[in-house]
PDB file of N, CA and C in Angstrom:
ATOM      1  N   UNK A   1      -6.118  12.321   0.019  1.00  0.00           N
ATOM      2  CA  UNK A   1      -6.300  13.329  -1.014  1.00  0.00           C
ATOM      3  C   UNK A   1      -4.991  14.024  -1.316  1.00  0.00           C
ATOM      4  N   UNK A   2      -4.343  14.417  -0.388  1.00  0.00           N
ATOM      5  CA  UNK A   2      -3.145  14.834  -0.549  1.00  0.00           C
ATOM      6  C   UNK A   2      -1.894  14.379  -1.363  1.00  0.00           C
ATOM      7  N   UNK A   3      -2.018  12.927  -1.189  1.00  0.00           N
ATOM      8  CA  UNK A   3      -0.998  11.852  -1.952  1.00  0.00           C
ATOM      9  C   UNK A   3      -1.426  12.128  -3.712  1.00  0.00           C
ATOM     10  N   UNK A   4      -2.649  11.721  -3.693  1.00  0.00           N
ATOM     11  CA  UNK A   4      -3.549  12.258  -4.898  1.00  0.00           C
ATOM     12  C   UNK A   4      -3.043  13.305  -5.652  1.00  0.00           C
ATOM     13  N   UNK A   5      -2.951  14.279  -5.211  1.00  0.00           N
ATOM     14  CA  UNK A   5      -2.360  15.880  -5.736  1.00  0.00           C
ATOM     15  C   UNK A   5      -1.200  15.732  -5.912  1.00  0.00           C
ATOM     16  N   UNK A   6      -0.261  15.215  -4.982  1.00  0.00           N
ATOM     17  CA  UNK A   6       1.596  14.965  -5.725  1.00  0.00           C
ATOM     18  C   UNK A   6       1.240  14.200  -6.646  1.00  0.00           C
ATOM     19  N   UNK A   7       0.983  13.053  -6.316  1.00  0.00           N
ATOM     20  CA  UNK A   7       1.179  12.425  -7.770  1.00  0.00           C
ATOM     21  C   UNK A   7       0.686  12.551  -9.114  1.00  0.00           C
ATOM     22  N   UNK A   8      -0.457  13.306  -8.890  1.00  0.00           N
ATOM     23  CA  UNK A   8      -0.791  13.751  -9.916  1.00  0.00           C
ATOM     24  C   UNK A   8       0.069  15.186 -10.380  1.00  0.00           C
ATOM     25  N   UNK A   9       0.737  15.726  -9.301  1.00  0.00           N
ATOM     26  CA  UNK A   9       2.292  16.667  -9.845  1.00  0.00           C
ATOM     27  C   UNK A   9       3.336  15.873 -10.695  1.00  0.00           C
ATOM     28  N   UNK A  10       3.430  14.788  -9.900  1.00  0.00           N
ATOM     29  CA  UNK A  10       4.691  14.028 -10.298  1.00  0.00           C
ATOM     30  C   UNK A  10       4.462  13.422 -11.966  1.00  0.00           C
ATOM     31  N   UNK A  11       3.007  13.116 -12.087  1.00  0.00           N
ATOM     32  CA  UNK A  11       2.940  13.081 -13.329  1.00  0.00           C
ATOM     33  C   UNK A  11       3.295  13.819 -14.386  1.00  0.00           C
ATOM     34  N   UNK A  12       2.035  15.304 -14.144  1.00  0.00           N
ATOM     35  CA  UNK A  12       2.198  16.452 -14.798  1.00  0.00           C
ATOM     36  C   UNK A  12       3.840  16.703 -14.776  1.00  0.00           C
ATOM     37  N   UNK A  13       4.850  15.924 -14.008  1.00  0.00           N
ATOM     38  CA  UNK A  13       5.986  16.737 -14.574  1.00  0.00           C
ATOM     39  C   UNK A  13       7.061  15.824 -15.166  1.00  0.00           C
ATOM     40  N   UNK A  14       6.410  14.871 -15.085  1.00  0.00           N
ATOM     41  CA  UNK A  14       6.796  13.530 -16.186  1.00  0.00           C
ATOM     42  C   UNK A  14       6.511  13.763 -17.763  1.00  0.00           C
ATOM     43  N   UNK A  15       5.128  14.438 -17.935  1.00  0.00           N
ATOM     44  CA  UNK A  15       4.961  14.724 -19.418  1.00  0.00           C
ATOM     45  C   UNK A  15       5.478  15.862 -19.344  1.00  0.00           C
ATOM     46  N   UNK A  16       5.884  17.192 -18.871  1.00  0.00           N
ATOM     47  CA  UNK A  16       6.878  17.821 -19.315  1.00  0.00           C
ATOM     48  C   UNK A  16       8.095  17.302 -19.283  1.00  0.00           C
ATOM     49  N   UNK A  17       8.386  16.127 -19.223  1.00  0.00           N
ATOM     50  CA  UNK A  17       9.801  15.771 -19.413  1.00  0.00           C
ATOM     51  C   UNK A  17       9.558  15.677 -20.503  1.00  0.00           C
ATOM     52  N   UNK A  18       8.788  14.764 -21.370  1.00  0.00           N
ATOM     53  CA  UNK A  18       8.319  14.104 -21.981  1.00  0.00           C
ATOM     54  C   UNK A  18       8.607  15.416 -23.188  1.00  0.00           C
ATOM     55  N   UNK A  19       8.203  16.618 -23.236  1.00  0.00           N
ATOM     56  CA  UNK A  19       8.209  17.820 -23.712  1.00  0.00           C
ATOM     57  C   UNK A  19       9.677  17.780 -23.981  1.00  0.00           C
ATOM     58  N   UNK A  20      10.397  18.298 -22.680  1.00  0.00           N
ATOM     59  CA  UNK A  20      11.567  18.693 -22.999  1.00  0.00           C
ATOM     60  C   UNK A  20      12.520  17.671 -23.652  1.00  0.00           C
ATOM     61  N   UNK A  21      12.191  16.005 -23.810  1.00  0.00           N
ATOM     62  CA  UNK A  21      13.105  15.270 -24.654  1.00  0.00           C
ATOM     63  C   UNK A  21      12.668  15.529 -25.949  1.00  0.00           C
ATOM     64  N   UNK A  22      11.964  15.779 -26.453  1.00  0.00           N
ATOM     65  CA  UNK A  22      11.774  16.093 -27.824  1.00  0.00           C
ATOM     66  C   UNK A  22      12.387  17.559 -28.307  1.00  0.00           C
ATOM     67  N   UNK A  23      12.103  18.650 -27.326  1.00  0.00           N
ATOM     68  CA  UNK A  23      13.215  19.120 -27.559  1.00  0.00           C
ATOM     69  C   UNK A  23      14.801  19.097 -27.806  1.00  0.00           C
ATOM     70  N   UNK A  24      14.927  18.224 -26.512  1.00  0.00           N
ATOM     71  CA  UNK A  24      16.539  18.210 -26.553  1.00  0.00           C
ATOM     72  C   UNK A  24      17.262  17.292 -27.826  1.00  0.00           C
ATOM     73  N   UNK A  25      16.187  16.613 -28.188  1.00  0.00           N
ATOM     74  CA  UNK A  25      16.555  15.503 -29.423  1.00  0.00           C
ATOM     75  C   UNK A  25      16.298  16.319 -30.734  1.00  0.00           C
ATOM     76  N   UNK A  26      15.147  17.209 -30.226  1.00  0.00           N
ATOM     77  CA  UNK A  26      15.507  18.313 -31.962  1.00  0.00           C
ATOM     78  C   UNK A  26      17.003  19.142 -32.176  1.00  0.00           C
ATOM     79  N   UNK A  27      17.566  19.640 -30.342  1.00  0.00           N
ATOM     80  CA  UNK A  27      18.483  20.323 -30.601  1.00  0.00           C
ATOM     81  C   UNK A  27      19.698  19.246 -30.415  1.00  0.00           C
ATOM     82  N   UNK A  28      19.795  18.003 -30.937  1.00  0.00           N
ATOM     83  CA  UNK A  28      21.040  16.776 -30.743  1.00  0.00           C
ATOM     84  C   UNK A  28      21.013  16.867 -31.897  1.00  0.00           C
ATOM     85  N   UNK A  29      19.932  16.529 -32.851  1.00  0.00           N
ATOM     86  CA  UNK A  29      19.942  15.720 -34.279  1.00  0.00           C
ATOM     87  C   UNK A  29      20.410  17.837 -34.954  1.00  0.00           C
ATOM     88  N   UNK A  30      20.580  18.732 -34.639  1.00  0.00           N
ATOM     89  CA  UNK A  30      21.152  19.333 -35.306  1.00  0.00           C
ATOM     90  C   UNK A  30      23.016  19.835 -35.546  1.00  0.00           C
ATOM     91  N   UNK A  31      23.322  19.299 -34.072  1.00  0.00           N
ATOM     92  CA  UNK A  31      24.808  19.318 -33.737  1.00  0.00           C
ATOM     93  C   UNK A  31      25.490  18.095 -34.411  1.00  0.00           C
ATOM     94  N   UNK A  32      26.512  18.329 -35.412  1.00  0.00           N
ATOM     95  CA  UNK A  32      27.044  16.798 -35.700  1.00  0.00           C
ATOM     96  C   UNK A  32      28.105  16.008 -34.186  1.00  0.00           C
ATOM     97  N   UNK A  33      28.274  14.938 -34.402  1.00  0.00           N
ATOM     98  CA  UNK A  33      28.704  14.542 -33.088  1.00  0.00           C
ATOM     99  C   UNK A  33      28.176  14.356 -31.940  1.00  0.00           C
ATOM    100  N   UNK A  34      26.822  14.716 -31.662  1.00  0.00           N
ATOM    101  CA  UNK A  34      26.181  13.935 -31.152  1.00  0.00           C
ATOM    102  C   UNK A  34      25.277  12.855 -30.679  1.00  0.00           C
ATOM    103  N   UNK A  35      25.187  12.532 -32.348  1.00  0.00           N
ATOM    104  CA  UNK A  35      24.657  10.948 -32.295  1.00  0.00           C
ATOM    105  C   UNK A  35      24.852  10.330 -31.113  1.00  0.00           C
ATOM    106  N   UNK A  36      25.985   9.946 -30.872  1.00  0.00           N
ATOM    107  CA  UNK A  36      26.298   9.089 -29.886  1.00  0.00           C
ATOM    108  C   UNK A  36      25.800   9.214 -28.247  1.00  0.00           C
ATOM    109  N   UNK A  37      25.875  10.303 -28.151  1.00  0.00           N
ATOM    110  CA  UNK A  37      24.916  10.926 -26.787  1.00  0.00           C
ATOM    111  C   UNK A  37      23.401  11.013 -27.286  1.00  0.00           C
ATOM    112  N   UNK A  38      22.908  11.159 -28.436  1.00  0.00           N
ATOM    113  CA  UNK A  38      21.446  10.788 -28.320  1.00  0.00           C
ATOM    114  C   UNK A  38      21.138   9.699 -28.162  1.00  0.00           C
ATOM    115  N   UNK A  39      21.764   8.839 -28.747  1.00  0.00           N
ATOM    116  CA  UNK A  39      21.342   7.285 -28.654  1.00  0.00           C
ATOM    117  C   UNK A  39      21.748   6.960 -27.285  1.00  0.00           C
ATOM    118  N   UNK A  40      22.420   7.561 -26.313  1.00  0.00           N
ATOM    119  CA  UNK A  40      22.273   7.530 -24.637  1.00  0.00           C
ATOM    120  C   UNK A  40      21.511   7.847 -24.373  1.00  0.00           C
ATOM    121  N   UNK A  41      20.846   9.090 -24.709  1.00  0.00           N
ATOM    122  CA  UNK A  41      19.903   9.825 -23.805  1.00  0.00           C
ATOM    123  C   UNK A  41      18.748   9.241 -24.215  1.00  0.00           C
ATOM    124  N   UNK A  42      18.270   8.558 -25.592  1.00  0.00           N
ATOM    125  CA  UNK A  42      17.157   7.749 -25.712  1.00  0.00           C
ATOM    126  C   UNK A  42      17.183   6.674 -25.018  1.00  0.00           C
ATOM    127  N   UNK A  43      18.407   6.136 -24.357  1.00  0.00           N
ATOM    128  CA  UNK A  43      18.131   4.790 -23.434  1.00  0.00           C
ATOM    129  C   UNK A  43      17.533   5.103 -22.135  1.00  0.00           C
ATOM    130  N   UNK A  44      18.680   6.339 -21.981  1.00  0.00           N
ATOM    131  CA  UNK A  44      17.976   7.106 -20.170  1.00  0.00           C
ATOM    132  C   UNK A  44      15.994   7.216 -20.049  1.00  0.00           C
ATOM    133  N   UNK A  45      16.223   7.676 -21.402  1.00  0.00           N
ATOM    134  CA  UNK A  45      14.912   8.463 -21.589  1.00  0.00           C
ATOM    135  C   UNK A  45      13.718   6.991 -21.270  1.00  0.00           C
ATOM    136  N   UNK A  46      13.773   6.127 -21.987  1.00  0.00           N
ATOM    137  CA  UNK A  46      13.370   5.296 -21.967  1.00  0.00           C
ATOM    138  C   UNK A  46      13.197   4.075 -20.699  1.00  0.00           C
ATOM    139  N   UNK A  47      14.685   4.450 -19.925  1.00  0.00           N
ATOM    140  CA  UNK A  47      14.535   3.765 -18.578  1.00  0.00           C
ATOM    141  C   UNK A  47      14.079   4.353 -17.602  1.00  0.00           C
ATOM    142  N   UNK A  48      13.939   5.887 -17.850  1.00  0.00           N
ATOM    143  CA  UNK A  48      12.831   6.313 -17.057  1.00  0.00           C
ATOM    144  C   UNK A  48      11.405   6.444 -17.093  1.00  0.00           C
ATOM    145  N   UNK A  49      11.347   6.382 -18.244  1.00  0.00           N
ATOM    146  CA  UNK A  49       9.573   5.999 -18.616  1.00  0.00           C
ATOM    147  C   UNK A  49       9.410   4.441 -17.564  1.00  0.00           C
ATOM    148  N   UNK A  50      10.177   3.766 -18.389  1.00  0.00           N
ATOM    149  CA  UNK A  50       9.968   2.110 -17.378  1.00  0.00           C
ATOM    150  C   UNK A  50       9.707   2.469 -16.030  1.00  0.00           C
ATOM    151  N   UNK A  51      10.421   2.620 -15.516  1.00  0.00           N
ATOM    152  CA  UNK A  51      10.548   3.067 -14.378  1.00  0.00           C
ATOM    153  C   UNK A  51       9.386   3.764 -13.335  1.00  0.00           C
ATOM    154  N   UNK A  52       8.650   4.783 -14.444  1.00  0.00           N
ATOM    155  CA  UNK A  52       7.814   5.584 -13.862  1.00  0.00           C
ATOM    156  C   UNK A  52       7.015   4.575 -14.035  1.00  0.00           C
ATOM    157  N   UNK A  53       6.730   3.964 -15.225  1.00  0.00           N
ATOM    158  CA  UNK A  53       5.472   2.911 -15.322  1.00  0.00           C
ATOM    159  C   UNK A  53       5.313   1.985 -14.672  1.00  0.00           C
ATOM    160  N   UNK A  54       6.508   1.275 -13.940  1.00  0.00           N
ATOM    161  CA  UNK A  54       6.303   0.379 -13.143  1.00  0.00           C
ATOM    162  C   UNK A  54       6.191   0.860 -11.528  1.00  0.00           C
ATOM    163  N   UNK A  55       6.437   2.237 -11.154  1.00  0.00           N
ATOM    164  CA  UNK A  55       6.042   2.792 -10.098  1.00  0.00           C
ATOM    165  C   UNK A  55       4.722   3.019  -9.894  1.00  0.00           C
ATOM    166  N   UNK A  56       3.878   3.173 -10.964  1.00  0.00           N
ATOM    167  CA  UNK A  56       2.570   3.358 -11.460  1.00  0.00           C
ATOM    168  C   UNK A  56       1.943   1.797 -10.893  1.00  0.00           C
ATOM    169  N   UNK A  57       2.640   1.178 -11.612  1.00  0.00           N
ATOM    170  CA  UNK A  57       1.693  -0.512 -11.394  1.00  0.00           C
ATOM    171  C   UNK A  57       2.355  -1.088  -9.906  1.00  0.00           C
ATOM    172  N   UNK A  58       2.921  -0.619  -9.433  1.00  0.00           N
ATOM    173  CA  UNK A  58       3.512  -1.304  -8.025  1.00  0.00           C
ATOM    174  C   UNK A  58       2.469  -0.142  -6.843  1.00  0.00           C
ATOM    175  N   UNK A  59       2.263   1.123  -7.279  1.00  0.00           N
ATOM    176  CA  UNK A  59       1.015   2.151  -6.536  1.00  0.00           C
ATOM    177  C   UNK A  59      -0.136   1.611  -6.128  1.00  0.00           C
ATOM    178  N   UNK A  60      -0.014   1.069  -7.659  1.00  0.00           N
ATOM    179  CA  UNK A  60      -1.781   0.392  -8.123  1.00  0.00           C
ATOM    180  C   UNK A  60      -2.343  -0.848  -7.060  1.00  0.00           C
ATOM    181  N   UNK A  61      -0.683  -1.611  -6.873  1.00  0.00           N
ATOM    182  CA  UNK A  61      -1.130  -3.172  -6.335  1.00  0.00           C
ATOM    183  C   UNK A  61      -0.936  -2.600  -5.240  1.00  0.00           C
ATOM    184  N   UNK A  62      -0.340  -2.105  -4.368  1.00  0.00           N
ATOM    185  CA  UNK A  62      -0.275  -1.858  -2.891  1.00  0.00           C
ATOM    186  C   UNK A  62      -1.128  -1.037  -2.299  1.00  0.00           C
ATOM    187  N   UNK A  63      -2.105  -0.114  -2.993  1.00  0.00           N
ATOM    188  CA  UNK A  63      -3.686   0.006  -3.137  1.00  0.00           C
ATOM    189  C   UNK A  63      -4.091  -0.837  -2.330  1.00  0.00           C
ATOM    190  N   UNK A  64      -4.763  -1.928  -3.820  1.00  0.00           N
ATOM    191  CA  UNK A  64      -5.141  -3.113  -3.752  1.00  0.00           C
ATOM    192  C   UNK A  64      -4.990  -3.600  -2.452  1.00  0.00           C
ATOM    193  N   UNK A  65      -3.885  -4.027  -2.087  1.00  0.00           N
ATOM    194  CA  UNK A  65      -3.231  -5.290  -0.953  1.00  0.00           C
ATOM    195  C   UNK A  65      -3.662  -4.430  -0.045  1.00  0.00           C
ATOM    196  N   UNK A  66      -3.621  -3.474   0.346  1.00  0.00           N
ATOM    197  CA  UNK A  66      -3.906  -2.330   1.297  1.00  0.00           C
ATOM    198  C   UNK A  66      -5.268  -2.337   1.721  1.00  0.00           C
ATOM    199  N   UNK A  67      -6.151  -2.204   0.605  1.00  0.00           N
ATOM    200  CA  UNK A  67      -7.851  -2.949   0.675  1.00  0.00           C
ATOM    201  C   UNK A  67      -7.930  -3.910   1.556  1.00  0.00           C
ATOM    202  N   UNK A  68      -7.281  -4.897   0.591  1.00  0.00           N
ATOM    203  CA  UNK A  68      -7.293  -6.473   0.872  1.00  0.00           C
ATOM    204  C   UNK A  68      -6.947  -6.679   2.360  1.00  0.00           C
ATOM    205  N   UNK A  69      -5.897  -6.415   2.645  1.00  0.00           N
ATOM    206  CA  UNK A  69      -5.383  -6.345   4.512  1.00  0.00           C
ATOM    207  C   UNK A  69      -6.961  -5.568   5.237  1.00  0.00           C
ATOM    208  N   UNK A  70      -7.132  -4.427   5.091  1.00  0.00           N
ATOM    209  CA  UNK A  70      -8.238  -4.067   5.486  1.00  0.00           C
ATOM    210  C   UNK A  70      -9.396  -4.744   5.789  1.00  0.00           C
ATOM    211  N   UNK A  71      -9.681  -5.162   4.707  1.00  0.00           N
ATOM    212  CA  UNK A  71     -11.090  -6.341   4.301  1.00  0.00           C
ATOM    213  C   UNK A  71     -10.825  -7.627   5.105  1.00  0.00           C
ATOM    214  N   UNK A  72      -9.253  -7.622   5.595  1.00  0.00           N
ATOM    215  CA  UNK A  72      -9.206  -9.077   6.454  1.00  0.00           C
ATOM    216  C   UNK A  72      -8.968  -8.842   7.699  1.00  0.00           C
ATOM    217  N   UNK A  73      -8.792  -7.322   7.969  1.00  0.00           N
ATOM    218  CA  UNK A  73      -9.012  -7.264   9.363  1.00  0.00           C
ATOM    219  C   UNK A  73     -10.180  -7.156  10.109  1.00  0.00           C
ATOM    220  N   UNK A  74     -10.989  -6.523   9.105  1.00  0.00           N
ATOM    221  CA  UNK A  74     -11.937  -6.264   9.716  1.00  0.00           C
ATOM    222  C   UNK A  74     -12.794  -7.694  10.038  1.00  0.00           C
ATOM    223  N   UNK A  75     -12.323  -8.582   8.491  1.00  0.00           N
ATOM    224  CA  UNK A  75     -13.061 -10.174   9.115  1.00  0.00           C
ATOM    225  C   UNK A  75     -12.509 -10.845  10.808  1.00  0.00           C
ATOM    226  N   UNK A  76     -11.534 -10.320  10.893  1.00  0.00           N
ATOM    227  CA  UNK A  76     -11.342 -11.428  11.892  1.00  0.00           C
ATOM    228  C   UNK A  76     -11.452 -10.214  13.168  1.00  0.00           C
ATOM    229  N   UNK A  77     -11.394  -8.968  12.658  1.00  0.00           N
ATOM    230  CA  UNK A  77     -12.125  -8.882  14.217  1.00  0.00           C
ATOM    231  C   UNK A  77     -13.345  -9.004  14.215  1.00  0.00           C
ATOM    232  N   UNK A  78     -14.717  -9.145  13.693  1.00  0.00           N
ATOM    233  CA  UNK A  78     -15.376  -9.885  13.736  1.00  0.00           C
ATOM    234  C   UNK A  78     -15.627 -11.158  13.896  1.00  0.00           C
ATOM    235  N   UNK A  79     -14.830 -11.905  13.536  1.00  0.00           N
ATOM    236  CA  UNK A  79     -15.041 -13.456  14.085  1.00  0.00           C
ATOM    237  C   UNK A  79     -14.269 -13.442  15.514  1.00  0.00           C
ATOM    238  N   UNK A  80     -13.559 -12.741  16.445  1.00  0.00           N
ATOM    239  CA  UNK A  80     -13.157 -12.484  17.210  1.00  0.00           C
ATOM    240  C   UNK A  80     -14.440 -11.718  18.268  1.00  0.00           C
ATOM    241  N   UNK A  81     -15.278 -10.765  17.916  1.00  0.00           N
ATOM    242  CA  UNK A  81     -16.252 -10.828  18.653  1.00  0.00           C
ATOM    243  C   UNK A  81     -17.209 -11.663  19.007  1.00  0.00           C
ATOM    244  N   UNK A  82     -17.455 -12.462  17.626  1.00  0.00           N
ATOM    245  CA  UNK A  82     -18.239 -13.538  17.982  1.00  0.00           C
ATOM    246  C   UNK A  82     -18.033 -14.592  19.396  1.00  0.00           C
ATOM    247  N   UNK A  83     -16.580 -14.751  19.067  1.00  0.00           N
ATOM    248  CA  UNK A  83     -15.781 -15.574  19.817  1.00  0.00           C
ATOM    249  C   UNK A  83     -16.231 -15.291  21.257  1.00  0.00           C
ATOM    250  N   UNK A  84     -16.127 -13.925  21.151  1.00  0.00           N
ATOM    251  CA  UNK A  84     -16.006 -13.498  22.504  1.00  0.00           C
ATOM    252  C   UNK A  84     -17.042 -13.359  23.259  1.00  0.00           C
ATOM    253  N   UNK A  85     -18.320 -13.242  22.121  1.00  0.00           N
ATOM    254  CA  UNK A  85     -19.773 -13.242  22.844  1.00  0.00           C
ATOM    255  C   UNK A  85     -20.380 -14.955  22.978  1.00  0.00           C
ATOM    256  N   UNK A  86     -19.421 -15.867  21.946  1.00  0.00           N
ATOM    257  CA  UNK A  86     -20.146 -17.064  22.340  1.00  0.00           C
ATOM    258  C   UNK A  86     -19.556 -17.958  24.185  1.00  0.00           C
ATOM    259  N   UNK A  87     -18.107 -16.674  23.944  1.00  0.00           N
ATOM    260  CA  UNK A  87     -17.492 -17.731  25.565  1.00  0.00           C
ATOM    261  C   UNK A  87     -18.348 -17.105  26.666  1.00  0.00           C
ATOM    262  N   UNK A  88     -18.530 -15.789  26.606  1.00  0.00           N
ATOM    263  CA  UNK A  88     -19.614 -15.416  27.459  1.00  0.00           C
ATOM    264  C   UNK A  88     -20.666 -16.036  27.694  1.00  0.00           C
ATOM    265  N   UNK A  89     -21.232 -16.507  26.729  1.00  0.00           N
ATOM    266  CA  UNK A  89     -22.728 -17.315  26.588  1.00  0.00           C
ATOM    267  C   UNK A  89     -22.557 -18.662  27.190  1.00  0.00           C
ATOM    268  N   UNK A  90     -21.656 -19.280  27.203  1.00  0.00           N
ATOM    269  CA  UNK A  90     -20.823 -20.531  27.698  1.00  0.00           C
ATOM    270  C   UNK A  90     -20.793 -20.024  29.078  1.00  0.00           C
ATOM    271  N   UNK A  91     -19.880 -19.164  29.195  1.00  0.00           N
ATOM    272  CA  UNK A  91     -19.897 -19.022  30.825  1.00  0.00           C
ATOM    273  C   UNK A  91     -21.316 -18.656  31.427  1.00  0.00           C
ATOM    274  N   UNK A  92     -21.978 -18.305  30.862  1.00  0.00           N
ATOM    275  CA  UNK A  92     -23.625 -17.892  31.658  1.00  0.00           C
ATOM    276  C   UNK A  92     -24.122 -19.262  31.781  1.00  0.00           C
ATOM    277  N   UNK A  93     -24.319 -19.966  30.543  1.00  0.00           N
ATOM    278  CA  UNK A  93     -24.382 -21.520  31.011  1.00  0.00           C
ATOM    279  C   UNK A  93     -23.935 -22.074  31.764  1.00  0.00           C
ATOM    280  N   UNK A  94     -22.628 -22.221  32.094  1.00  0.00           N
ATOM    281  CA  UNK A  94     -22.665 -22.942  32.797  1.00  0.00           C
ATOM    282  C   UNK A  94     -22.552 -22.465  34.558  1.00  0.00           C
ATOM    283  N   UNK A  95     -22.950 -21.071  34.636  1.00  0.00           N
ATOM    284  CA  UNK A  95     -23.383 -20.379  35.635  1.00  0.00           C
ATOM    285  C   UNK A  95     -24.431 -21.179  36.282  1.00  0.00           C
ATOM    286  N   UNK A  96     -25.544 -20.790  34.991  1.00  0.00           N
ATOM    287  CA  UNK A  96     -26.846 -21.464  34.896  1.00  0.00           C
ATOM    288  C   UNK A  96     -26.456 -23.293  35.568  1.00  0.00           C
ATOM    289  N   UNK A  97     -25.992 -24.021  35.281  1.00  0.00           N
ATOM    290  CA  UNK A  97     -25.936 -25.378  35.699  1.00  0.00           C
ATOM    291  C   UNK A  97     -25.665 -25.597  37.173  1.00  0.00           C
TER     292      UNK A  97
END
């Protein structure tokens, strides 16, 4: 739950970025001479969106895989008890003989 709540900070302060580039691009496109630094800061701007978005989808899958490992441990320690109750059963047999 905890992880939950940052990231859902880390978001909330992603769309205020999101805020403040539209600002900062209202106050570029009024200074002459800085074309050239907006058209930087729209690349930055933009490689950090990527960035966040693919932190987003790499969260998502290691979730997932995280499940998935789970879901296969728990199979094989189960087939591992089995194991362990059928050698028992073996050894009572052949007690029994």
């Amino acid at each position: 739950m905890r992880y939950c709540v940052r990231k859902r900070e880390r978001c909330f302060k992603f769309v205020g970025r999101r805020a403040a580039r539209v600002q900062t691009l209202s106050e570029m496109a009024g200074v002459d001479g800085l074309e050239k630094y907006r058209g930087e800061f729209e690349k930055l701007y933009n490689t950090l969106r990527s960035v966040h978005d693919n932190e987003r989808k790499l969260t998502k899958k290691c979730r997932q895989l995280n499940a998935e490992i789970a879901d296969q441990v728990a199979r094989v320690s189960g087939v591992l008890g089995m194991t362990q109750e059928e050698q028992l059963a073996n050894a009572g047999i052949r007690q029994v003989d």
